[in-house]
C-alpha atoms as a PDB file:
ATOM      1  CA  UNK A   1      33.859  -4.553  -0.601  1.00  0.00           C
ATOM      2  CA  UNK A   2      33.842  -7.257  -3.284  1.00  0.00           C
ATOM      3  CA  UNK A   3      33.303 -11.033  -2.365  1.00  0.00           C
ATOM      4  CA  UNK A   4      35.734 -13.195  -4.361  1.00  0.00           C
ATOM      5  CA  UNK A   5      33.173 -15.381  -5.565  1.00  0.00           C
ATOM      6  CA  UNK A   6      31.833 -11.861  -7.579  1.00  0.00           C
ATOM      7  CA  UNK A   7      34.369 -12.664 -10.109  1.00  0.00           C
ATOM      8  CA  UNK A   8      33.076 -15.862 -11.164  1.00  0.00           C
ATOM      9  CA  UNK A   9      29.991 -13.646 -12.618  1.00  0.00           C
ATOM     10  CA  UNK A  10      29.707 -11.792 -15.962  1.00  0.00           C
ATOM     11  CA  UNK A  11      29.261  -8.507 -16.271  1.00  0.00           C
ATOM     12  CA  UNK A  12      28.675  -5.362 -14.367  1.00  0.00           C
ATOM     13  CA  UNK A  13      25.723  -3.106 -12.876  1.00  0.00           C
ATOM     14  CA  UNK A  14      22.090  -4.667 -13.684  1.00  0.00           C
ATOM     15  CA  UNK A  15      23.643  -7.509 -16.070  1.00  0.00           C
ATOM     16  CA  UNK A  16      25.525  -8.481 -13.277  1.00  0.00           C
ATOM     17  CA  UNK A  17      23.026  -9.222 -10.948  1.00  0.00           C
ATOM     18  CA  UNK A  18      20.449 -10.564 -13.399  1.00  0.00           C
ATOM     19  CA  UNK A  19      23.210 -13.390 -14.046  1.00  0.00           C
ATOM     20  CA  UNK A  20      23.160 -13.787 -10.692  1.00  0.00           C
ATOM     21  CA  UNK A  21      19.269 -14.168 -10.657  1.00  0.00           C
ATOM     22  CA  UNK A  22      19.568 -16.527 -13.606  1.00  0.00           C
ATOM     23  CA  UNK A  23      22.405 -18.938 -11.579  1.00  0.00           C
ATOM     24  CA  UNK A  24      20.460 -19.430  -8.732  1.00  0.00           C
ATOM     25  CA  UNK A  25      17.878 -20.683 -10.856  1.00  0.00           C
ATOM     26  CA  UNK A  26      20.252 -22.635 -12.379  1.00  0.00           C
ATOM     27  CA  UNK A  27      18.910 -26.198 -12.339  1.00  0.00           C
ATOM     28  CA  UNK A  28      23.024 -27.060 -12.606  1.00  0.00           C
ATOM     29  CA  UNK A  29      24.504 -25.994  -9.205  1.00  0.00           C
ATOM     30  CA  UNK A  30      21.829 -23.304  -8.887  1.00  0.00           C
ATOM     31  CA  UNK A  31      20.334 -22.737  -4.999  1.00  0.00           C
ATOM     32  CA  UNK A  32      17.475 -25.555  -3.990  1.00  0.00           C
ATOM     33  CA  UNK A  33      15.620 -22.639  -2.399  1.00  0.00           C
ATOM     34  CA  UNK A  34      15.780 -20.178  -5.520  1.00  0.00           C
ATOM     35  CA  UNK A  35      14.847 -23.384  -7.615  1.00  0.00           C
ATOM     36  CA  UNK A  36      11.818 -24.899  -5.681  1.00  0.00           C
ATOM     37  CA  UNK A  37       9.894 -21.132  -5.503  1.00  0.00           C
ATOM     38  CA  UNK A  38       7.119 -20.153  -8.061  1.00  0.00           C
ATOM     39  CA  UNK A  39       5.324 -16.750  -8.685  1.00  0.00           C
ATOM     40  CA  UNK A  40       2.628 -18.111  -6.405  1.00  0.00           C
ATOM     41  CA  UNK A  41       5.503 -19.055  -3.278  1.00  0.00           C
ATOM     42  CA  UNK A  42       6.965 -15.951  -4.036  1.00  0.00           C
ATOM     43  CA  UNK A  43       3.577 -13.319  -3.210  1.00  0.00           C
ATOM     44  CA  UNK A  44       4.320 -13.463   0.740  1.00  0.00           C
ATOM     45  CA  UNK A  45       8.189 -12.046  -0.134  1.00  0.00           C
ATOM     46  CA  UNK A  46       6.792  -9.424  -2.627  1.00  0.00           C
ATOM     47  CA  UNK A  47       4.320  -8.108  -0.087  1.00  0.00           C
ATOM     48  CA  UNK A  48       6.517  -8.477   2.537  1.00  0.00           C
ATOM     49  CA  UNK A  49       9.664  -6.408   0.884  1.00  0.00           C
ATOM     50  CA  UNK A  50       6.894  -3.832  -0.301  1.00  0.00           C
ATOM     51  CA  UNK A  51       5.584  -2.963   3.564  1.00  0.00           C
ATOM     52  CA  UNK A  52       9.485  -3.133   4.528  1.00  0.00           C
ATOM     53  CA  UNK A  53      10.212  -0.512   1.952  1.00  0.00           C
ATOM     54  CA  UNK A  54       7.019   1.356   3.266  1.00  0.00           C
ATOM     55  CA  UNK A  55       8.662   1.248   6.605  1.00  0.00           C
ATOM     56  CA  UNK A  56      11.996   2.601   5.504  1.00  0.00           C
ATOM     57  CA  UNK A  57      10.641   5.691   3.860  1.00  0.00           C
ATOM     58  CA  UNK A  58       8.414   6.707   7.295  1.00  0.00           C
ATOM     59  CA  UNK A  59      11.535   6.053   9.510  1.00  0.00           C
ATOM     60  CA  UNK A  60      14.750   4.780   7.859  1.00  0.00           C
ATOM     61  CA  UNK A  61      15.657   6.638   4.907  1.00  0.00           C
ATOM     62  CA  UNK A  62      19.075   5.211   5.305  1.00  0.00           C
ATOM     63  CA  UNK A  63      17.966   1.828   4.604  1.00  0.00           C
ATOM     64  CA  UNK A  64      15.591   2.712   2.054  1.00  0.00           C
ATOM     65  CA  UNK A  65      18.210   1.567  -1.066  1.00  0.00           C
ATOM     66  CA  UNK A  66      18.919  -1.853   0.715  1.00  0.00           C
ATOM     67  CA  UNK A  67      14.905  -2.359   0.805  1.00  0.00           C
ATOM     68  CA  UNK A  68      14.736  -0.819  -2.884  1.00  0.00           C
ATOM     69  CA  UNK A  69      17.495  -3.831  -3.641  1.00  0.00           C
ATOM     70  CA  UNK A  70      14.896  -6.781  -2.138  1.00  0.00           C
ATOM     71  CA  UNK A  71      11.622  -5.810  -4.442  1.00  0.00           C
ATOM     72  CA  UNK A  72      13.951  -5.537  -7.301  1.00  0.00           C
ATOM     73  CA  UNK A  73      14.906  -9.158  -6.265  1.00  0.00           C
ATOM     74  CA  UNK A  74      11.215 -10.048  -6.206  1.00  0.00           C
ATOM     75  CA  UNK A  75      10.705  -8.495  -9.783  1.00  0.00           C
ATOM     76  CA  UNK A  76      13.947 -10.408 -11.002  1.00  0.00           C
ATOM     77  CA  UNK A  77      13.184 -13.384  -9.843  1.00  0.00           C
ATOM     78  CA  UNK A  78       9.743 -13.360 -11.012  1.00  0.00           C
ATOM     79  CA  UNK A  79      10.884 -12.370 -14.346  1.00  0.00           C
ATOM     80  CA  UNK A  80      13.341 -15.267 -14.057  1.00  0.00           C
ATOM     81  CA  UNK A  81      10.658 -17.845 -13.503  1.00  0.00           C
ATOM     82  CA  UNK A  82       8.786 -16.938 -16.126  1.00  0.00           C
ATOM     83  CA  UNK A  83      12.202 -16.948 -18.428  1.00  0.00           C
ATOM     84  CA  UNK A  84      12.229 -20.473 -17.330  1.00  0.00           C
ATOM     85  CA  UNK A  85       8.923 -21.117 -18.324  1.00  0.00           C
ATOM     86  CA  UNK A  86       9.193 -19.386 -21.957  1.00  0.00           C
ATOM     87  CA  UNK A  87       6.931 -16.595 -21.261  1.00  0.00           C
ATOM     88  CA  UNK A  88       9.057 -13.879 -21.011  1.00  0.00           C
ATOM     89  CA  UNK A  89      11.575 -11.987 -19.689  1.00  0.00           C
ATOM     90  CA  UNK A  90      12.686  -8.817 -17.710  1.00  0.00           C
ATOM     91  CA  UNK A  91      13.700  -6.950 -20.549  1.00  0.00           C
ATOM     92  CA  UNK A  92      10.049  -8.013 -21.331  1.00  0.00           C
ATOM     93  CA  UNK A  93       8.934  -6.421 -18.306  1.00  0.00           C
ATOM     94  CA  UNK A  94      11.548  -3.366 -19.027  1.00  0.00           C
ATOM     95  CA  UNK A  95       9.858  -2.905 -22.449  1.00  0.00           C
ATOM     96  CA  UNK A  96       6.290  -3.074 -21.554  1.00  0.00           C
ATOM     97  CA  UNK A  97       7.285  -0.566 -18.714  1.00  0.00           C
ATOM     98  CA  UNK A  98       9.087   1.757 -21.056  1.00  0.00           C
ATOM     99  CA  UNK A  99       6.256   1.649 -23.428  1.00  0.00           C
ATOM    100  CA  UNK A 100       3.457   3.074 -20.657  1.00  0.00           C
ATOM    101  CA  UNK A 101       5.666   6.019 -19.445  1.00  0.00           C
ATOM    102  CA  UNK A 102       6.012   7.349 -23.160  1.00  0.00           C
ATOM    103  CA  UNK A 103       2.041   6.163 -23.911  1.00  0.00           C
ATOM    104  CA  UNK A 104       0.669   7.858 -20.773  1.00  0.00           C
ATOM    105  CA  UNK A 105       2.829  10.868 -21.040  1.00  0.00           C
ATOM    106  CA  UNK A 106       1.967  12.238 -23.623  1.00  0.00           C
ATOM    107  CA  UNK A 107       2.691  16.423 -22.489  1.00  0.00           C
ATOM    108  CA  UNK A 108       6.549  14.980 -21.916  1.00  0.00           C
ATOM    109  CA  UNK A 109       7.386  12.969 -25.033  1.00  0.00           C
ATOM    110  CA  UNK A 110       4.424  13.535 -27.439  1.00  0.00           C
ATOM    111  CA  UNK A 111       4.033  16.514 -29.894  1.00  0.00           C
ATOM    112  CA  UNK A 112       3.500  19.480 -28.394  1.00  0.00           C
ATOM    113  CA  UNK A 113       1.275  20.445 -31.138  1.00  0.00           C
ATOM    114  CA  UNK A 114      -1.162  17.383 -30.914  1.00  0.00           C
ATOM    115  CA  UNK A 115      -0.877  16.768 -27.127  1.00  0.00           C
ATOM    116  CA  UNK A 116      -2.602  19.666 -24.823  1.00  0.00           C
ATOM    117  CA  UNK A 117      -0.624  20.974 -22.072  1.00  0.00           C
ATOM    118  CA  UNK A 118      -1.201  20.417 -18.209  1.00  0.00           C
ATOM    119  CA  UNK A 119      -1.443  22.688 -15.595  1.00  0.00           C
ATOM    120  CA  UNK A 120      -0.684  20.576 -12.579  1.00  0.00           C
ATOM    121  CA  UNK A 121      -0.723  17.056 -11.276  1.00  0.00           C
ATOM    122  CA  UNK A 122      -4.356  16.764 -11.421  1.00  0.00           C
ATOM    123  CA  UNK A 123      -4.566  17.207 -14.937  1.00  0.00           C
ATOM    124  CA  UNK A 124      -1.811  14.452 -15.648  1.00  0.00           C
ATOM    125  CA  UNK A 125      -4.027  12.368 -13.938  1.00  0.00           C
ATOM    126  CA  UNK A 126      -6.689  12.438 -15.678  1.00  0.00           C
ATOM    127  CA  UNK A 127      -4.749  12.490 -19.048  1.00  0.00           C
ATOM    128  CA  UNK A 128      -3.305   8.780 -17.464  1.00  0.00           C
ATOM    129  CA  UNK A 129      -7.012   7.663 -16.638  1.00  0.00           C
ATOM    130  CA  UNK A 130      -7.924   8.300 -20.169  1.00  0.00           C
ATOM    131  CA  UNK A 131      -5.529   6.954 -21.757  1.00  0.00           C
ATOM    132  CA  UNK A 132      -5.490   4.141 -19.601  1.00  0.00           C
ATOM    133  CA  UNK A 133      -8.922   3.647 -20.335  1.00  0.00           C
ATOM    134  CA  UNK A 134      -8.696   4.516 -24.378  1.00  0.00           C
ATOM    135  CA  UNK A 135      -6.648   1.176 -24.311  1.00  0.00           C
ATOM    136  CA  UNK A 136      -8.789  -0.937 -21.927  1.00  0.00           C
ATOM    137  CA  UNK A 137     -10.924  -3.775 -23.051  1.00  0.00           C
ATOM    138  CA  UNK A 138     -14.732  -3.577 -23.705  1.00  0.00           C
ATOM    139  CA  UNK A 139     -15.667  -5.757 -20.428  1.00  0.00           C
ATOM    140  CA  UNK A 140     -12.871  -3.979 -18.536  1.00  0.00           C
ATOM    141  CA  UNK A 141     -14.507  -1.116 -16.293  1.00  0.00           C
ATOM    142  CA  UNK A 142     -12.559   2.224 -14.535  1.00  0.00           C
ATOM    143  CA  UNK A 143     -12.443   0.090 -11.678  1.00  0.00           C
ATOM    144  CA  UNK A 144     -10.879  -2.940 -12.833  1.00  0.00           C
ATOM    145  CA  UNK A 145      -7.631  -2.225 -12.637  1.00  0.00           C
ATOM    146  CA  UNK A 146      -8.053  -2.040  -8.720  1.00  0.00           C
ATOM    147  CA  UNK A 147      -6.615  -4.776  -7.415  1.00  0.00           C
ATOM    148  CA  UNK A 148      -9.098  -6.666  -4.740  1.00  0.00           C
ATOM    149  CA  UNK A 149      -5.815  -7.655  -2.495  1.00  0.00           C
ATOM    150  CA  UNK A 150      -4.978  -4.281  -1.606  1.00  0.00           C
ATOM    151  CA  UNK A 151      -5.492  -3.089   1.820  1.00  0.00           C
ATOM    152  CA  UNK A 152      -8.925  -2.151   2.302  1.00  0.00           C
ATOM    153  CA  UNK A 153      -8.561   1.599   3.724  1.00  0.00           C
ATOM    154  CA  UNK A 154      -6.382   1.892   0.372  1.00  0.00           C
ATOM    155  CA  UNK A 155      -8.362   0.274  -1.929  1.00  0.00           C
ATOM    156  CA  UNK A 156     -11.204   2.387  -0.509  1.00  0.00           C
ATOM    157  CA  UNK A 157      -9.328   5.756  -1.546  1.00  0.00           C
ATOM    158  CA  UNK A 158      -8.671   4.373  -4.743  1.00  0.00           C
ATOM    159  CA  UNK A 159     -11.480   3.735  -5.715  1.00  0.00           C
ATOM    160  CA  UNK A 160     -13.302   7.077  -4.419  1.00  0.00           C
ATOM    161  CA  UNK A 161     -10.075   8.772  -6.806  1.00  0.00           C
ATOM    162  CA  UNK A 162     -10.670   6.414  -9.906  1.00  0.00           C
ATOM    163  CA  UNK A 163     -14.155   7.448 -10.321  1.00  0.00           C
ATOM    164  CA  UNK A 164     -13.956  10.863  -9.343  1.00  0.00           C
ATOM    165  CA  UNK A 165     -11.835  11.653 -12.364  1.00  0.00           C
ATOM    166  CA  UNK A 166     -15.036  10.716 -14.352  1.00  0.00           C
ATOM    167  CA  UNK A 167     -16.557  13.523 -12.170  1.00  0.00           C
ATOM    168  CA  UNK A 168     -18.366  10.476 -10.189  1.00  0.00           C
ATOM    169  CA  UNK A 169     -17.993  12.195  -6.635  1.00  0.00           C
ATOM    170  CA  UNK A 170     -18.990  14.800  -3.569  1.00  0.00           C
ATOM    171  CA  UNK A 171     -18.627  18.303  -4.926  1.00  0.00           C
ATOM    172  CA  UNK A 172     -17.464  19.427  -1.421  1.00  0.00           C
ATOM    173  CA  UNK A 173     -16.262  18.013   2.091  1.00  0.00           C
ATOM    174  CA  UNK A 174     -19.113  19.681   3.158  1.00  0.00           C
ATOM    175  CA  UNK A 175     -21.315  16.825   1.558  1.00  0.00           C
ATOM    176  CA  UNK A 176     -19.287  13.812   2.169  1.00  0.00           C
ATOM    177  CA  UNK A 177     -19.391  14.509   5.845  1.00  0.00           C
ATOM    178  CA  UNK A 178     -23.040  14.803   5.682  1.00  0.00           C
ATOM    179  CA  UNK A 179     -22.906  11.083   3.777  1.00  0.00           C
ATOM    180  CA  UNK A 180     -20.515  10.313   6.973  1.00  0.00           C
ATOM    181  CA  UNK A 181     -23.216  11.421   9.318  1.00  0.00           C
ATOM    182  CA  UNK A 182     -26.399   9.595   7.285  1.00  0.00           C
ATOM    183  CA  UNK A 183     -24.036   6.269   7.052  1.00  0.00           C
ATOM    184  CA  UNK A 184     -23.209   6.294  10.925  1.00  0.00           C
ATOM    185  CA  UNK A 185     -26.764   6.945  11.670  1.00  0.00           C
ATOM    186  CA  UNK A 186     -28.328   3.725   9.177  1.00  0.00           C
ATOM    187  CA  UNK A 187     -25.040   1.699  11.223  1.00  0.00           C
ATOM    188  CA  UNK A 188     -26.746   2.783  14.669  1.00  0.00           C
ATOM    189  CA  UNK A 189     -30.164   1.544  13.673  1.00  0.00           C
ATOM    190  CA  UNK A 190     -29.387  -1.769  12.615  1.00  0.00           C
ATOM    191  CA  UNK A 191     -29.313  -4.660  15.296  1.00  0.00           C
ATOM    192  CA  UNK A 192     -26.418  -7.347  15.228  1.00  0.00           C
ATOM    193  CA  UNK A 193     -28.791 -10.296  16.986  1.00  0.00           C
ATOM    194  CA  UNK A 194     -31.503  -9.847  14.245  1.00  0.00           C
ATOM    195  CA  UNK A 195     -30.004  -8.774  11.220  1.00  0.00           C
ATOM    196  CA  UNK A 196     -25.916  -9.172  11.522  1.00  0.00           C
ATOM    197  CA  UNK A 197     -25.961  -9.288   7.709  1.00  0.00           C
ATOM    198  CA  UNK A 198     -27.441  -5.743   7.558  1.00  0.00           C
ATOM    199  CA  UNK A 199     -25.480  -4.333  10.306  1.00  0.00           C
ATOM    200  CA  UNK A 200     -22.545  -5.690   8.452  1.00  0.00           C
ATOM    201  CA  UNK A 201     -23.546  -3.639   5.409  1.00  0.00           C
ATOM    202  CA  UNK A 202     -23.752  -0.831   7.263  1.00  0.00           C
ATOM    203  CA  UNK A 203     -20.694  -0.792   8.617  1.00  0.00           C
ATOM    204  CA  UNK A 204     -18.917  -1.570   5.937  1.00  0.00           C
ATOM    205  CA  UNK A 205     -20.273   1.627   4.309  1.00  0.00           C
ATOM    206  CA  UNK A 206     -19.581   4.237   6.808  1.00  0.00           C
ATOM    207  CA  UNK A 207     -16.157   2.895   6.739  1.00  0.00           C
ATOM    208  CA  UNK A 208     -15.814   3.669   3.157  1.00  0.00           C
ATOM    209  CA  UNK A 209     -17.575   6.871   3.605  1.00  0.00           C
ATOM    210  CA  UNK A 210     -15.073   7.411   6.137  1.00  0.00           C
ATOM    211  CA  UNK A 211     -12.119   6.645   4.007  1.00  0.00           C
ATOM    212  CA  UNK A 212     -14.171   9.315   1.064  1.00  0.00           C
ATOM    213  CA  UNK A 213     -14.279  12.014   3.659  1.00  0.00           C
ATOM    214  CA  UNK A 214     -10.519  11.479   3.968  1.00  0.00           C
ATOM    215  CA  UNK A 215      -9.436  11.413   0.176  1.00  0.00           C
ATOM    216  CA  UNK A 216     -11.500  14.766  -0.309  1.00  0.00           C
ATOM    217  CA  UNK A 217      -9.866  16.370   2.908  1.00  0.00           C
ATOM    218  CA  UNK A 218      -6.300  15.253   0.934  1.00  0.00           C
ATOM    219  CA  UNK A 219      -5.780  12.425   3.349  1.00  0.00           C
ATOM    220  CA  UNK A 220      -3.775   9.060   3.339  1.00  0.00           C
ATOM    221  CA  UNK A 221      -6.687   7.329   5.085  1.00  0.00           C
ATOM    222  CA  UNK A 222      -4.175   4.619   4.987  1.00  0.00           C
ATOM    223  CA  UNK A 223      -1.518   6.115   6.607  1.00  0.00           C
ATOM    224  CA  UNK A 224      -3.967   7.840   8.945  1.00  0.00           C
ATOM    225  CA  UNK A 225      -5.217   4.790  10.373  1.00  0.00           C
ATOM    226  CA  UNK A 226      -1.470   3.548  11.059  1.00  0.00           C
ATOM    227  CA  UNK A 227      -0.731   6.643  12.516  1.00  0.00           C
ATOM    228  CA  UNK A 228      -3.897   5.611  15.062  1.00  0.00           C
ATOM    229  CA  UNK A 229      -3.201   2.274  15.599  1.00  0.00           C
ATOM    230  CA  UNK A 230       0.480   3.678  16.486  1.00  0.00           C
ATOM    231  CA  UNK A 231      -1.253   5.920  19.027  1.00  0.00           C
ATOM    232  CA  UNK A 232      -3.314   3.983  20.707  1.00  0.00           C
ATOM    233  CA  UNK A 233      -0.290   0.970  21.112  1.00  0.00           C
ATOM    234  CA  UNK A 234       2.148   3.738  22.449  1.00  0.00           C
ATOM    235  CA  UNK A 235      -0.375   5.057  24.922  1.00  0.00           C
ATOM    236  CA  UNK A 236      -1.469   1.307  26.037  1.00  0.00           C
ATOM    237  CA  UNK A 237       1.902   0.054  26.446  1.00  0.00           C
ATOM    238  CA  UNK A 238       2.277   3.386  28.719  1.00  0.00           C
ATOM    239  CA  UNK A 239      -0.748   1.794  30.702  1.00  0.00           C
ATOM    240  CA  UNK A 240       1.383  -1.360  30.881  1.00  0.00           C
ATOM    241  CA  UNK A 241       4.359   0.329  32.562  1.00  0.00           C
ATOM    242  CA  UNK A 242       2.162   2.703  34.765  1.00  0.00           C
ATOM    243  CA  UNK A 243       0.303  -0.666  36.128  1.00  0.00           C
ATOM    244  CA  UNK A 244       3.629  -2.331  37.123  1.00  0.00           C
ATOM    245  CA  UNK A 245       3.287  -5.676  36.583  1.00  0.00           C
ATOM    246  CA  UNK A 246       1.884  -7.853  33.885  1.00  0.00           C
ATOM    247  CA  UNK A 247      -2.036  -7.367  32.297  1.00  0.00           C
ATOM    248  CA  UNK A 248      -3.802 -10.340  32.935  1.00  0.00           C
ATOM    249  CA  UNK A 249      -7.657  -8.970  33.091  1.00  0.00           C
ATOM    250  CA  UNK A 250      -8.057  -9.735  36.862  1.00  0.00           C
ATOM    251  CA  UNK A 251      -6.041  -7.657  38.804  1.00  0.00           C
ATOM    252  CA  UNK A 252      -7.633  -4.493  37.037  1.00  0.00           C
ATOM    253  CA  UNK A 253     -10.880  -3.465  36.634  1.00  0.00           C
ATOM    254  CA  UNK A 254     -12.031  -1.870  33.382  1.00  0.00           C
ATOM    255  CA  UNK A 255     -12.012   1.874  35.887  1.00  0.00           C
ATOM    256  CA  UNK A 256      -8.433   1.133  36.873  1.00  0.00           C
ATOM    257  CA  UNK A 257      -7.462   0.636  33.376  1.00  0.00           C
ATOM    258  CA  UNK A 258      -9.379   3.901  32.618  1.00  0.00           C
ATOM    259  CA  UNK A 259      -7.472   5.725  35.011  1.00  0.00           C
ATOM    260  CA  UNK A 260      -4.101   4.679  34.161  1.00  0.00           C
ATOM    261  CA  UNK A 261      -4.930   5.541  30.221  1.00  0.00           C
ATOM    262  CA  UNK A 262      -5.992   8.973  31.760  1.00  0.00           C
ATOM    263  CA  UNK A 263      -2.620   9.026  33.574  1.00  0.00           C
ATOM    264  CA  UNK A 264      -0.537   8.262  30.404  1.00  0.00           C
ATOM    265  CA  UNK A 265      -2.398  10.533  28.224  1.00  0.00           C
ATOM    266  CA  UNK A 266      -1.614  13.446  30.576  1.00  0.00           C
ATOM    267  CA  UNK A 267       1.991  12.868  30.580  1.00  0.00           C
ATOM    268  CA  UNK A 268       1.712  12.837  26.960  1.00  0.00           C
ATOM    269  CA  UNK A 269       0.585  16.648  26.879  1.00  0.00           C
ATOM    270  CA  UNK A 270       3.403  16.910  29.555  1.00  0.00           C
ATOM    271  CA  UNK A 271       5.695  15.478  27.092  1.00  0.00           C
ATOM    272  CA  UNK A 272       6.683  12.988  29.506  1.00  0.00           C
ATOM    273  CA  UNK A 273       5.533   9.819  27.086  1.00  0.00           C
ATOM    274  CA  UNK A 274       8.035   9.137  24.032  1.00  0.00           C
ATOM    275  CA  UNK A 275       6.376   9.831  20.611  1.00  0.00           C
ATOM    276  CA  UNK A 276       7.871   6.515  18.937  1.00  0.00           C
ATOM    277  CA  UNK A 277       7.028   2.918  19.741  1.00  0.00           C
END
């Protein structure tokens, strides 16, 4: 249905609503909130819509276009900020997108005769990692375009794929497993009350060998690791209703709690503990 107060903007579709971006900006009867945020303000929202979005496509596909709607209001009013501050514009954004697609795709909208042809997904991306990197600076590496604010388990697998299309990788699972096995073992010798940086270390790299041994096994080590955490909070908050009353690390002892985890992972094989938190 169409709010009256629709009328009073110009045009239709996406020049509709980047009108509407552009009067809540609007330093002249434009919204205080809209007016006071900058790109910086504005990163908590983006991240925010982006994990909402996430959330829609593992559960609610049927809210997945209103989700769609809130980044594209983060990209607008980015783009609208930066409009306002003479730098440029969404169809500045539009453009620079437009011109990537065509660049990297060169086996869709390049000469046939000039551009070789791809066999599968694989080989389109490597064509977009060298391409990519054709029009990279001379300080910019393969891994620069990584960005460090990414979840770690993700930025982990992306890295592991951006340098194995260089052919910088484990020829087999086989061999990643074993780099699994030598990383856990270094971990096990190192001790946290002498050398916490070095167990650190350690750590840190059979966690990224773990992530490797998922990317070669065609893993989301991302999603994987949700997938755990959602396990492990189902089957705990099972332990909470088996124990009756409220958790308060007196009235159980650690082999109580074991028991009751016991108890709820057995109804789980029985199919007596829901699947969904």
């Amino acid at each position: 249905m169409t709010d009256a107060h629709d009328n009073k903007i110009a045009g239709t579709g996406f020049e509709k609503l980047k009108n509407i971006i552009a009067k809540l900006r609007d330093p002249n009867g434009g919204c205080p909130w809209d007016l006071k945020q900058t790109h910086v303000s504005l990163k908590p929202y983006l991240l925010e819509e982006s994990y909402e979005t996430l959330d829609a496509i593992d559960n609610h596909l049927e809210a997945l276009a209103g989700e769609l709607g809130d980044v594209l209001l983060q990209v607008l009013l980015h783009s609208q900020i930066a409009a306002d501050e003479g730098r440029f514009t969404v169809e500045t954004v539009i453009e620079h997108l437009t011109t990537k697609l065509i660049v990297r795709h060169p086996h869709v909208f390049g000469d046939p005769a000039s551009n070789p042809a791809v066999k599968d997904a694989e080989d389109v991306l490597k064509n977009w990692e060298r391409i990519k990197s054709a029009g990279k600076k001379e300080d910019e590496g393969i891994l620069s375009g990584v960005p460090r604010a990414m979840p770690a388990l993700l930025r982990a697998q992306r890295i592991g794929e951006k340098v194995s299309r260089v052919g910088f990788d484990w020829p087999t699972v086989d061999e990643v497993k074993a780099k699994v096995v030598e990383e856990l073992n270094e971990f096990l010798e190192t001790d946290m009350q002498s050398d916490p940086a070095h167990c650190v270390e350690e750590f840190g790299d059979l966690i990224f060998s773990i992530a490797q041994l998922g990317r070669l096994m065609k893993l989301d080590v991302e999603a994987v690791a949700t997938a755990a955490n959602d396990k492990f909070t189902r089957r705990f908050e099972g332990v909470e209703k088996k124990a009756g009353k409220k958790l308060d690390g007196v009235s159980f002892t650690r082999a109580d709690l074991e028991k009751l985890w016991l108890a709820v992972k057995e109804d789980e094989k029985r199919g007596q503990l829901g699947k969904t938190i």
